[in-house]
PDB file of N, CA and C in Angstrom:
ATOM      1  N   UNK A   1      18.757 -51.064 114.428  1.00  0.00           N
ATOM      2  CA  UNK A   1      17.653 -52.007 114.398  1.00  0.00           C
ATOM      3  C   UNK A   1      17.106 -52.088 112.965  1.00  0.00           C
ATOM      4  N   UNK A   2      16.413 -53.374 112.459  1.00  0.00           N
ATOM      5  CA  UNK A   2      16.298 -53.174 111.211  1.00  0.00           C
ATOM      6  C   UNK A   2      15.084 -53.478 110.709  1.00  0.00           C
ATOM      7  N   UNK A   3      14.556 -52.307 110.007  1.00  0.00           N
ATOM      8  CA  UNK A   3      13.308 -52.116 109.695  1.00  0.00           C
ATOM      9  C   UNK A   3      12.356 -52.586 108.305  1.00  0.00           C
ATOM     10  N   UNK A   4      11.726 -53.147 109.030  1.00  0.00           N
ATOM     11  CA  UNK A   4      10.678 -54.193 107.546  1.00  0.00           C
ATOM     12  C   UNK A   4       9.527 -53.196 107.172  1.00  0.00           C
ATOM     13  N   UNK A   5      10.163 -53.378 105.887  1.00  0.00           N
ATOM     14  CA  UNK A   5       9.665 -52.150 105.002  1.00  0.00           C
ATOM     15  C   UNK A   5       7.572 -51.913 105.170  1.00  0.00           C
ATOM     16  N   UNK A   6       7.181 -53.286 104.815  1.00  0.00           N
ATOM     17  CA  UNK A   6       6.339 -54.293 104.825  1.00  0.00           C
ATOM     18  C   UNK A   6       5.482 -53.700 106.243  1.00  0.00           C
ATOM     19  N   UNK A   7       5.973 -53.465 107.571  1.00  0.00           N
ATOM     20  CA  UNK A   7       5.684 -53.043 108.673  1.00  0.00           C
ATOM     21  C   UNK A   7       5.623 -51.990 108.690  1.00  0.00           C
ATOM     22  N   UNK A   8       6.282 -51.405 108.679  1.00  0.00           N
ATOM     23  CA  UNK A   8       6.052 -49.804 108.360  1.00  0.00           C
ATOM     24  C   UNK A   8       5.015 -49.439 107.466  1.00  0.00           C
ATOM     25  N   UNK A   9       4.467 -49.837 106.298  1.00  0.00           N
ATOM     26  CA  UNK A   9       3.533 -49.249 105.927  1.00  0.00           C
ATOM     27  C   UNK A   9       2.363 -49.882 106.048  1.00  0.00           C
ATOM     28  N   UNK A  10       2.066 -51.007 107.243  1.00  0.00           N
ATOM     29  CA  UNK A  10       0.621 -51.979 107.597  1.00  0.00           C
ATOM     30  C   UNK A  10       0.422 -50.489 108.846  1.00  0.00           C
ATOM     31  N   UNK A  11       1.572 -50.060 109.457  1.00  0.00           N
ATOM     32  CA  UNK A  11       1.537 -49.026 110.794  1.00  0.00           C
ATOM     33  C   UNK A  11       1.329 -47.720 110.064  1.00  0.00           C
ATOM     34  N   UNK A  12       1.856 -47.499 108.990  1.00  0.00           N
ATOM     35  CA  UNK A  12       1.635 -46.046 108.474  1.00  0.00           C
ATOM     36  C   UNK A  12       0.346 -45.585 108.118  1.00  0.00           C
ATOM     37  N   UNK A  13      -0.846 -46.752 107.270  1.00  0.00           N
ATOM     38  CA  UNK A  13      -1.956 -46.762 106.835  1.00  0.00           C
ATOM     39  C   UNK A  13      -2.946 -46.979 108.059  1.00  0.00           C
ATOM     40  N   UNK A  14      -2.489 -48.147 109.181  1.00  0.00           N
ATOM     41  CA  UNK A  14      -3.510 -48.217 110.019  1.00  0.00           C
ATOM     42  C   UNK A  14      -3.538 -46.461 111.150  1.00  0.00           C
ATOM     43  N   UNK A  15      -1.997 -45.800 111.103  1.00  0.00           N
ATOM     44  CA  UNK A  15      -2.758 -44.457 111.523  1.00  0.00           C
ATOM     45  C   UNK A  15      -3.317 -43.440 110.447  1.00  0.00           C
ATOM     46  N   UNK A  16      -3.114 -43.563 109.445  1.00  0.00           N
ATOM     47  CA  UNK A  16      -3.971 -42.708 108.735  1.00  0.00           C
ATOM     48  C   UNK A  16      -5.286 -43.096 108.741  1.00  0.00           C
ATOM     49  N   UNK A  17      -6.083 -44.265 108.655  1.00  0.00           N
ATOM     50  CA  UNK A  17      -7.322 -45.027 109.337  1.00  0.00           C
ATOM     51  C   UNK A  17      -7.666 -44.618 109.902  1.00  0.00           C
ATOM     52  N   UNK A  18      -7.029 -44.612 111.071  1.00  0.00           N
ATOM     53  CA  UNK A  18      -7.639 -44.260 112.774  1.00  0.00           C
ATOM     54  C   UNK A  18      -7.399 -42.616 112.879  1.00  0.00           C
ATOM     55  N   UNK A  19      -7.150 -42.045 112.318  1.00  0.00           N
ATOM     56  CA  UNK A  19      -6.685 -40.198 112.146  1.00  0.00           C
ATOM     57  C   UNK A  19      -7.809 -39.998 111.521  1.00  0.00           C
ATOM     58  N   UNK A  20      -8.495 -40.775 110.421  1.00  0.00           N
ATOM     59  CA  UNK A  20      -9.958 -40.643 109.972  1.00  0.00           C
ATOM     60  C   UNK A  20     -10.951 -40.440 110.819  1.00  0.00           C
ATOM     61  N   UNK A  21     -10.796 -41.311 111.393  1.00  0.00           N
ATOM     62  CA  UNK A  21     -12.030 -41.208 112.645  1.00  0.00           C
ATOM     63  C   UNK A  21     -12.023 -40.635 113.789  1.00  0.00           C
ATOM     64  N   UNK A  22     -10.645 -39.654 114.123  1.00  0.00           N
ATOM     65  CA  UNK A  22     -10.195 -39.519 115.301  1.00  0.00           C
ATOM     66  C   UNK A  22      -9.799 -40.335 116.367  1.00  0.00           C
ATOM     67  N   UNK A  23      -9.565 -41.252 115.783  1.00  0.00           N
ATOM     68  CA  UNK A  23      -8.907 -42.412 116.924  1.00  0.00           C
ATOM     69  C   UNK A  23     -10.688 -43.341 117.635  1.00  0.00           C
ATOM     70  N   UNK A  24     -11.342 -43.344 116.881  1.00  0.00           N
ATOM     71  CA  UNK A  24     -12.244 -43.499 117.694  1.00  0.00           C
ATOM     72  C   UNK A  24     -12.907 -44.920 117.259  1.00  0.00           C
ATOM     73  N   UNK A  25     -12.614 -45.887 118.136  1.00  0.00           N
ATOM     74  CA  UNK A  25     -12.415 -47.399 117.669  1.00  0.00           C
ATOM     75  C   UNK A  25     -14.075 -47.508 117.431  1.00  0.00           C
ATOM     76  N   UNK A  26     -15.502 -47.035 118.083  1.00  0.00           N
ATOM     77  CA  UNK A  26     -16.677 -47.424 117.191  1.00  0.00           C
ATOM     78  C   UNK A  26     -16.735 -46.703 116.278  1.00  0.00           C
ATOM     79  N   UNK A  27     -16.262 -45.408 115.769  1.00  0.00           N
ATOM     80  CA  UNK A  27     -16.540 -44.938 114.769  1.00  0.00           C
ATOM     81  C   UNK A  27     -15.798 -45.910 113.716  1.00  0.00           C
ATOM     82  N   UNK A  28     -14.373 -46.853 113.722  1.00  0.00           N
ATOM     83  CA  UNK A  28     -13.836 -47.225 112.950  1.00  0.00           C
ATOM     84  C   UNK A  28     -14.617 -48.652 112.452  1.00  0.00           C
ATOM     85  N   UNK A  29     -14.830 -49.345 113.675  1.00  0.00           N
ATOM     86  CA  UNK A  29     -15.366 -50.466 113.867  1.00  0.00           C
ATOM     87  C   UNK A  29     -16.896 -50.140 112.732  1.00  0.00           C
ATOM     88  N   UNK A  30     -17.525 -48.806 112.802  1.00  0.00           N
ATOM     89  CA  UNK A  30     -18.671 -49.178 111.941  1.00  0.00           C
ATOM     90  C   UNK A  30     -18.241 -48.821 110.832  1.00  0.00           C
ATOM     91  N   UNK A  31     -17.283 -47.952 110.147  1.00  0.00           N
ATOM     92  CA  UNK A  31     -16.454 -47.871 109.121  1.00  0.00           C
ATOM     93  C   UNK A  31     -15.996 -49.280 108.194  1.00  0.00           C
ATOM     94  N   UNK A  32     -15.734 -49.882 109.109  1.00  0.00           N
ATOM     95  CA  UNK A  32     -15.171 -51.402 108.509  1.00  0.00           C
ATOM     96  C   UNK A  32     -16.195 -52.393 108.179  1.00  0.00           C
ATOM     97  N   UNK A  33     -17.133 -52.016 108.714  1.00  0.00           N
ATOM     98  CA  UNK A  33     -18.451 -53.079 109.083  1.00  0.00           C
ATOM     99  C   UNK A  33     -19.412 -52.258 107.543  1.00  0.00           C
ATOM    100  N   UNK A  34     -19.373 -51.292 107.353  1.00  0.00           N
ATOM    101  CA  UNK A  34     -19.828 -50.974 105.988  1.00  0.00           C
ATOM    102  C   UNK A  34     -19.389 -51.316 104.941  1.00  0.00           C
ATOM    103  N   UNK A  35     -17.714 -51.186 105.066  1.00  0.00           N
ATOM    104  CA  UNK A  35     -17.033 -51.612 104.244  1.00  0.00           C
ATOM    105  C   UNK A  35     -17.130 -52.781 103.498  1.00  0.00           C
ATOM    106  N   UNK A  36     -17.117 -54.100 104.804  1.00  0.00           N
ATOM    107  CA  UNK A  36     -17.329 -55.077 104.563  1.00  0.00           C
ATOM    108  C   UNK A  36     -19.482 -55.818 103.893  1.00  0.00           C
ATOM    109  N   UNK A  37     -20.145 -54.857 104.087  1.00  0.00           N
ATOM    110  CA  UNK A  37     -21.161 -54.847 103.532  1.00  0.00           C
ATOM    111  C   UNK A  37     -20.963 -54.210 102.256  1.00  0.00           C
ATOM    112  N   UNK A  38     -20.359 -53.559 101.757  1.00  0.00           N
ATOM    113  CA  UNK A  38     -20.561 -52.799 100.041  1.00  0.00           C
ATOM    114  C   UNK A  38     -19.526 -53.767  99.650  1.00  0.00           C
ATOM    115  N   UNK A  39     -18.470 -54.537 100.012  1.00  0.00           N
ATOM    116  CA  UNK A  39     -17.933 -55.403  99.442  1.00  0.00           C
ATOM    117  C   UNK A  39     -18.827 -56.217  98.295  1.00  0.00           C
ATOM    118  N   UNK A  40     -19.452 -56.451  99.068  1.00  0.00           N
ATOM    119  CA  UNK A  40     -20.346 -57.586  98.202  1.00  0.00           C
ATOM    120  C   UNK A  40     -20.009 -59.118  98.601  1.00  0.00           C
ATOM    121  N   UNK A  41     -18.936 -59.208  99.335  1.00  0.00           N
ATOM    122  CA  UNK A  41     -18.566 -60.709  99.786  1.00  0.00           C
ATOM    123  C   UNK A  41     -18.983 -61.091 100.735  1.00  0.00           C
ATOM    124  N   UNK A  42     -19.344 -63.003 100.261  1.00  0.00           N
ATOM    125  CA  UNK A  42     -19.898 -63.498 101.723  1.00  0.00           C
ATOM    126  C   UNK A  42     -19.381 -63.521 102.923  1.00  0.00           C
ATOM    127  N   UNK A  43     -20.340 -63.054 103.808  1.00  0.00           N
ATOM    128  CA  UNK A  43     -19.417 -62.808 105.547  1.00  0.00           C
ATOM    129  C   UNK A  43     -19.644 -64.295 106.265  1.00  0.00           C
ATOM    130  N   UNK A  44     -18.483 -65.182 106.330  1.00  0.00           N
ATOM    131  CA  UNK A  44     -18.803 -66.206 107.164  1.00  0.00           C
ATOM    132  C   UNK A  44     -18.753 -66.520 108.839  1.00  0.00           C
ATOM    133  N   UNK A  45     -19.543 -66.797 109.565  1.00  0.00           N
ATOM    134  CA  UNK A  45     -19.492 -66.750 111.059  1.00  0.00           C
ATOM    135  C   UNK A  45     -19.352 -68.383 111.508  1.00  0.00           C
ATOM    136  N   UNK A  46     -18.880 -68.086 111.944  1.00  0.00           N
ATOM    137  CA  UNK A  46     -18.696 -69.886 113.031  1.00  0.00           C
ATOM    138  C   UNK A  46     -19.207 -70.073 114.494  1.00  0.00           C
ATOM    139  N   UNK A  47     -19.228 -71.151 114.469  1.00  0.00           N
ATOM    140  CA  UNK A  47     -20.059 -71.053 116.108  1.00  0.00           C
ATOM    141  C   UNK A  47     -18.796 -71.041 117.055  1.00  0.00           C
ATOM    142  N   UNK A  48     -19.175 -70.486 117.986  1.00  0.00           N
ATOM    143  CA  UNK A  48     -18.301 -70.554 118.990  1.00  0.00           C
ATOM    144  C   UNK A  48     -17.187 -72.234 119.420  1.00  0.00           C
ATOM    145  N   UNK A  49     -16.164 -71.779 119.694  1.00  0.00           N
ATOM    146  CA  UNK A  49     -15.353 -72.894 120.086  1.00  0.00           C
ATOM    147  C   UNK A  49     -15.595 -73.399 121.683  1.00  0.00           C
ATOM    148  N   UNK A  50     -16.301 -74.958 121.796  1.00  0.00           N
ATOM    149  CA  UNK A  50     -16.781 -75.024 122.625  1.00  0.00           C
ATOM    150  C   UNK A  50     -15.448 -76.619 123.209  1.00  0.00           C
ATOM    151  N   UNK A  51     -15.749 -76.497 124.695  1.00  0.00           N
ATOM    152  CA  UNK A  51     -14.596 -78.009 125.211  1.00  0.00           C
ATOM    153  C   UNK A  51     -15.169 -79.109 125.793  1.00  0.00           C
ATOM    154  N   UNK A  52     -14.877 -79.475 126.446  1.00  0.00           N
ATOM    155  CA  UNK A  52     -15.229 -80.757 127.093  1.00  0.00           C
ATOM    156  C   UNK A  52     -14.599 -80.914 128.246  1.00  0.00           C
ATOM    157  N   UNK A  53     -14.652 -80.862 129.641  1.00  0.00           N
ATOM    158  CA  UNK A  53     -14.505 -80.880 130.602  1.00  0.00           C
ATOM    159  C   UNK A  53     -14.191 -82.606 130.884  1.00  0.00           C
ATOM    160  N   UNK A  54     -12.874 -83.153 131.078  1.00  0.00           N
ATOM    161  CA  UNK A  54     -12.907 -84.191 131.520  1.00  0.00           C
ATOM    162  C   UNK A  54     -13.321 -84.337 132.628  1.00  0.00           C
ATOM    163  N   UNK A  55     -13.764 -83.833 133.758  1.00  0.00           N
ATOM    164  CA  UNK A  55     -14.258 -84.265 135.142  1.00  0.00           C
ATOM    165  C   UNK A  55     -15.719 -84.048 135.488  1.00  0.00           C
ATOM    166  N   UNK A  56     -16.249 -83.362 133.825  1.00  0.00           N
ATOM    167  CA  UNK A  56     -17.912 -83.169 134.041  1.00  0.00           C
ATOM    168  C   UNK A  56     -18.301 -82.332 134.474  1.00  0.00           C
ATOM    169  N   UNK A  57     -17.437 -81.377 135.042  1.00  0.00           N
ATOM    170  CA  UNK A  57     -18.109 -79.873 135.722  1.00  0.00           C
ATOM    171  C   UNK A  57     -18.872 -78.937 135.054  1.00  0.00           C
ATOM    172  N   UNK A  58     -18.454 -79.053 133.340  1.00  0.00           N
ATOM    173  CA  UNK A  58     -18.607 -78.010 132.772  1.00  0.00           C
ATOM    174  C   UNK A  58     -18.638 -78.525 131.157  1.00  0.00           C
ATOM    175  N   UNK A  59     -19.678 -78.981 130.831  1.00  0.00           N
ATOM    176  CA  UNK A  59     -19.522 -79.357 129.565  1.00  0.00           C
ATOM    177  C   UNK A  59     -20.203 -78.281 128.413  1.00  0.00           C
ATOM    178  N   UNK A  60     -19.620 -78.490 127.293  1.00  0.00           N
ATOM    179  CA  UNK A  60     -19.992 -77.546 126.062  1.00  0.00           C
ATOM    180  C   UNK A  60     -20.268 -76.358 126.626  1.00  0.00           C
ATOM    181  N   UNK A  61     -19.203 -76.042 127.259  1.00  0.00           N
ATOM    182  CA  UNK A  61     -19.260 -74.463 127.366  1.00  0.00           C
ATOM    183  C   UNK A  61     -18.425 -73.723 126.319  1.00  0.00           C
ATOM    184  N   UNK A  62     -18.978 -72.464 125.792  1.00  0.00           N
ATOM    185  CA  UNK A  62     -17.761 -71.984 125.082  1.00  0.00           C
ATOM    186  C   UNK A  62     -16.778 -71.660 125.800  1.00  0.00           C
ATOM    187  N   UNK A  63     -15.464 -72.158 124.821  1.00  0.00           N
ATOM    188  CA  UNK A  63     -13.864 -72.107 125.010  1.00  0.00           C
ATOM    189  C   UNK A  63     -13.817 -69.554 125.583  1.00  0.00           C
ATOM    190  N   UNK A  64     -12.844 -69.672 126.743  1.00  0.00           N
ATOM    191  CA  UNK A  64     -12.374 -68.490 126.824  1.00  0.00           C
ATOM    192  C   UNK A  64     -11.156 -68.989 127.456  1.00  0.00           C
ATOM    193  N   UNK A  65     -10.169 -67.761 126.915  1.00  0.00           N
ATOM    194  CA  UNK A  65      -9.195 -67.551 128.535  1.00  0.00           C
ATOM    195  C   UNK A  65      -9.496 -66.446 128.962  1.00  0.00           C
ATOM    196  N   UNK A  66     -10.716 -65.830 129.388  1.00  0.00           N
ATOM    197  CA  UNK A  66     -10.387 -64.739 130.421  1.00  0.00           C
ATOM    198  C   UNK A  66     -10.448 -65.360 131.300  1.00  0.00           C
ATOM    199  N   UNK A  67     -10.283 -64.476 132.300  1.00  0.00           N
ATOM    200  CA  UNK A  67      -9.997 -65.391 133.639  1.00  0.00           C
ATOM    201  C   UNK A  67     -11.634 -65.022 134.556  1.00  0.00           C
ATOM    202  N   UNK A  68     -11.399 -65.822 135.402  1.00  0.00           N
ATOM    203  CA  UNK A  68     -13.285 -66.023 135.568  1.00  0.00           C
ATOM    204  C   UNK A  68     -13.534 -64.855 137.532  1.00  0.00           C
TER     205      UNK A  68
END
Protein backbone atom coordinates (compact mmCIF):
# COMPACT_ATOMS: atom_id res chain seq x y z
CA UNK A 1 0.00 0.00 0.00
CA UNK A 2 1.43 3.30 -0.64
CA UNK A 3 2.12 5.78 1.75
CA UNK A 4 1.83 9.74 1.45
CA UNK A 5 4.52 11.05 3.11
CA UNK A 6 2.40 14.36 3.60
CA UNK A 7 -0.20 12.01 5.73
CA UNK A 8 1.83 10.54 7.83
CA UNK A 9 3.15 13.46 9.36
CA UNK A 10 -0.57 15.66 9.54
CA UNK A 11 -1.25 11.88 11.79
CA UNK A 12 2.13 11.89 13.47
CA UNK A 13 1.80 15.62 14.90
CA UNK A 14 -1.98 15.45 15.46
CA UNK A 15 -0.97 12.43 18.07
CA UNK A 16 1.69 14.14 19.58
CA UNK A 17 -1.14 17.08 20.12
CA UNK A 18 -3.55 14.96 21.59
CA UNK A 19 -0.64 12.92 23.87
CA UNK A 20 -0.30 16.63 25.19
CA UNK A 21 -3.41 16.73 26.63
CA UNK A 22 -3.99 13.18 27.25
CA UNK A 23 -6.30 12.60 24.61
CA UNK A 24 -8.62 14.90 26.09
CA UNK A 25 -10.66 16.72 23.30
CA UNK A 26 -11.78 19.93 25.91
CA UNK A 27 -8.56 20.18 27.18
CA UNK A 28 -7.37 20.38 23.38
CA UNK A 29 -10.28 22.29 22.14
CA UNK A 30 -9.26 25.13 24.82
CA UNK A 31 -5.60 24.70 23.81
CA UNK A 32 -6.49 25.70 20.24
CA UNK A 33 -8.94 28.34 21.21
CA UNK A 34 -5.91 30.19 23.03
CA UNK A 35 -3.90 29.57 20.42
CA UNK A 36 -6.03 31.08 18.10
CA UNK A 37 -6.43 34.21 20.51
CA UNK A 38 -2.43 34.96 20.94
CA UNK A 39 -2.38 34.64 17.21
CA UNK A 40 -3.37 37.96 16.88
CA UNK A 41 -5.60 37.16 13.75
CA UNK A 42 -9.01 38.14 12.92
CA UNK A 43 -11.49 35.27 13.89
CA UNK A 44 -14.29 35.37 11.31
CA UNK A 45 -17.86 33.79 12.13
CA UNK A 46 -20.74 33.45 9.69
CA UNK A 47 -24.23 33.08 10.31
CA UNK A 48 -25.63 29.97 10.14
CA UNK A 49 -26.66 28.32 6.74
CA UNK A 50 -30.24 28.73 6.59
CA UNK A 51 -33.04 27.00 3.50
CA UNK A 52 -36.15 27.52 2.24
CA UNK A 53 -38.71 25.02 2.39
CA UNK A 54 -40.58 24.81 -0.90
CA UNK A 55 -43.93 23.65 0.64
CA UNK A 56 -43.77 26.33 3.57
CA UNK A 57 -43.47 24.05 6.48
CA UNK A 58 -40.37 25.32 7.58
CA UNK A 59 -38.86 28.41 6.52
CA UNK A 60 -35.35 30.00 7.46
CA UNK A 61 -34.54 27.41 9.54
CA UNK A 62 -30.95 26.65 9.96
CA UNK A 63 -29.60 24.07 7.37
CA UNK A 64 -28.65 20.42 9.47
CA UNK A 65 -28.41 16.84 8.47
CA UNK A 66 -28.86 15.33 11.70
CA UNK A 67 -31.58 13.46 11.62
CA UNK A 68 -34.57 14.86 13.64
Amino acid sequence: MWVDPIVEEVRKNREEFAAQFNFDLRAMGKALQEMERASGRQVVSFAPITYHDPHGQEEDKPFSIAPK
